[in-house]
Protein backbone atom coordinates (compact mmCIF):
# COMPACT_ATOMS: atom_id res chain seq x y z
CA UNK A 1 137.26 107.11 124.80
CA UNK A 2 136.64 103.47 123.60
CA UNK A 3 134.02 102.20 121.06
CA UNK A 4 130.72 100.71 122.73
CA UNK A 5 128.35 99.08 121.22
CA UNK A 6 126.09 99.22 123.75
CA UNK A 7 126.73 102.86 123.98
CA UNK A 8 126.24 103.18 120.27
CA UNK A 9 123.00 101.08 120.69
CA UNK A 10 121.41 102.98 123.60
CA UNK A 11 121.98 106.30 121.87
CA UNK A 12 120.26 104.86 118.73
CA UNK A 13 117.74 103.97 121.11
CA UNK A 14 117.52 107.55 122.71
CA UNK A 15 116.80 108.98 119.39
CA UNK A 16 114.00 106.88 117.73
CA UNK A 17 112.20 107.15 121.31
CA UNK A 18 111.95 110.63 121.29
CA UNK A 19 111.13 110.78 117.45
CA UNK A 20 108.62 108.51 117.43
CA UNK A 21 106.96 110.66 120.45
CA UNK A 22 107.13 113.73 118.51
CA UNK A 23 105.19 111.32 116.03
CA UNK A 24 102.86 110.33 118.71
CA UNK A 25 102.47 113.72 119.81
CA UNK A 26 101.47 115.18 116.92
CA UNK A 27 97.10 114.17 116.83
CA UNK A 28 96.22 113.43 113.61
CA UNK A 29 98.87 110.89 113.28
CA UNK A 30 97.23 108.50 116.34
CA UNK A 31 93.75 108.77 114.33
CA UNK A 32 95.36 108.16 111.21
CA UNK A 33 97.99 105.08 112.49
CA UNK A 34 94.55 103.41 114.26
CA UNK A 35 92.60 103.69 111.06
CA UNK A 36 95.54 102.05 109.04
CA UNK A 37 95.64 99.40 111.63
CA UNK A 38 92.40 98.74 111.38
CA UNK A 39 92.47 98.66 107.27
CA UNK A 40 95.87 96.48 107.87
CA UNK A 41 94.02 94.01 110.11
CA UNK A 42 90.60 93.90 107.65
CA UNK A 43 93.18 93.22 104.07
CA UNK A 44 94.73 90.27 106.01
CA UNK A 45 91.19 88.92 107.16
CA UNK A 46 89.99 89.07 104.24
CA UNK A 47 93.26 87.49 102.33
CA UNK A 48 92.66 84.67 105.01
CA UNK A 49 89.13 84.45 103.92
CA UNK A 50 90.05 84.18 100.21
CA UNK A 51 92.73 81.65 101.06
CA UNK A 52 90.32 79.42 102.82
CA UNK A 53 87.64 79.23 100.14
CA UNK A 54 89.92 78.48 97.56
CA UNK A 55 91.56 75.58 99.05
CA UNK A 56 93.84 73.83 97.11
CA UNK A 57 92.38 74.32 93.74
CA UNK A 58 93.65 76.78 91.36
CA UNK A 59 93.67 80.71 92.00
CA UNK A 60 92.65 83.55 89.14
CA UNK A 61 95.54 86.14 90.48
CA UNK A 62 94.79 88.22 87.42
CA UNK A 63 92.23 89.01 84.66
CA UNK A 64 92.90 91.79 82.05
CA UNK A 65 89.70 92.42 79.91
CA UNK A 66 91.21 92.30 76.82
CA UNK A 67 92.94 88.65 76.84
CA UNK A 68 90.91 87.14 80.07
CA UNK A 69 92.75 85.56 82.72
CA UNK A 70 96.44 85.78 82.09
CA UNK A 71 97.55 84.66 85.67
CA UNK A 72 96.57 81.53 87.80
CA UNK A 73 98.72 80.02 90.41
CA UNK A 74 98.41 79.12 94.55
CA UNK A 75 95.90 80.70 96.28
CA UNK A 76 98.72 82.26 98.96
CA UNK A 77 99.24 84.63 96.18
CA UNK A 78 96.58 86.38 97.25
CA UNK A 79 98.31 87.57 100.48
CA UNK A 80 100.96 89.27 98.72
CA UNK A 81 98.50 92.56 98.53
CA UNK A 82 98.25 92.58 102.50
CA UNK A 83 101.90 92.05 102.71
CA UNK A 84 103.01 94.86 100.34
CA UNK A 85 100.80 97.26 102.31
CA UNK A 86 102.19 96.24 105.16
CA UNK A 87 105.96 97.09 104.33
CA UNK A 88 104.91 100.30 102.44
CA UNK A 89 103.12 101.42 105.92
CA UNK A 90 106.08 100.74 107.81
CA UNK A 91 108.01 102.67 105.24
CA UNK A 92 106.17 105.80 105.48
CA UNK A 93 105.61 105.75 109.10
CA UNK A 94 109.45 105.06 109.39
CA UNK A 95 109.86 108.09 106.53
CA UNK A 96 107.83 110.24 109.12
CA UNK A 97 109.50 109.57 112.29
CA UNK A 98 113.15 110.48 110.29
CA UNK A 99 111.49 114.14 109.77
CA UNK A 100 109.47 114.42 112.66
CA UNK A 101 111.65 117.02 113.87
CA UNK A 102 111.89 118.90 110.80
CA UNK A 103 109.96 121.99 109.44
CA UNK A 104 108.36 119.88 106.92
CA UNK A 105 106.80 117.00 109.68
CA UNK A 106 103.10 118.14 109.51
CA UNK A 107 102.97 118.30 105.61
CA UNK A 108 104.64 114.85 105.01
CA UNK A 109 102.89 113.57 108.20
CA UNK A 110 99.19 113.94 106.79
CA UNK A 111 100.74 113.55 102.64
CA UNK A 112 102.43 109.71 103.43
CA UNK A 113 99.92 108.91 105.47
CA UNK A 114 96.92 109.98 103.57
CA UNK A 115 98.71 108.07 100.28
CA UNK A 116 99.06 105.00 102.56
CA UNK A 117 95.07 105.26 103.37
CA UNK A 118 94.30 105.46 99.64
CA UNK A 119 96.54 102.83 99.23
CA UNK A 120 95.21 99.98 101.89
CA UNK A 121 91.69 101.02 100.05
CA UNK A 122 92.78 100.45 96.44
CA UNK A 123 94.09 97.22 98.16
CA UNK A 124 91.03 95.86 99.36
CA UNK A 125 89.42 96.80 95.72
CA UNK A 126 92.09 94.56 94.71
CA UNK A 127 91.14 92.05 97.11
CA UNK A 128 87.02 92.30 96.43
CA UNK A 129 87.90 91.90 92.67
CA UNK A 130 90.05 88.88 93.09
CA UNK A 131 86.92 87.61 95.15
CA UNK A 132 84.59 88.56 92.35
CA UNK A 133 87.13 86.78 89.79
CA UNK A 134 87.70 83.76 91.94
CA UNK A 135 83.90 82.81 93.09
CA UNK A 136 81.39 84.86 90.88
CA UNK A 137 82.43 84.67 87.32
């Protein structure tokens, strides 16, 4: 029997199909994987937003209340918070589908997906406070 790569790849193929349908399958993860796409979709909106009313000027990316603002720099900065949230969902979804034949699915299944929820909201309270930083103080 010779090495195939397209063998190799179909099989591959074969396997994350039918994991990611017992992902699919499983209810709570289509409610939860629409409301992260939804949270997804509003963080980058609202980056875009951010990014377009500061312009070219000068962007607060941090203020600690002790010594003030302690970072400034480009205003794409400020999509670094959708990004991350974006490769930490496809890192727990990805964590999911490698378990979703496993005893443990359902637990992990609602645990990394509820974190990622909490997550994409601390991220747009991140977001509003960069707003409130950038235009209101």
């Amino acid at each position: 029997m010779s090495f195939s790569a397209y063998n190799t790849w179909y099989k591959l193929q074969k396997t994350f199909v039918s994991a990611f349908k017992s992902y699919w399958h499983y209810l709570p993860n289509r409610w939860y994987l629409l409301a992260l796409l939804i949270l997804q979709a509003g963080l980058w909106y609202l980056a875009y937003r951010i990014f377009n009313l500061v312009g070219e000027e000068l962007f607060v990316s941090h203020y600690n209340v002790d010594f003030g603002i302690d970072g400034i720099g480009s205003a794409k900065r400020v999509f670094q918070i959708p990004l991350i949230t974006l490769v930490i969902l496809f890192v727990n979804i990805g964590l999911v589908v490698t378990v979703a034949r496993k005893r443990i699915f359902h637990f992990l299944a609602h645990a990394l997906t509820l974190a990622t929820l909490l997550l994409h909201l601390l991220a747009y309270l991140a977001l509003m406070s960069l707003y409130l930083i950038n235009f209101l103080a």
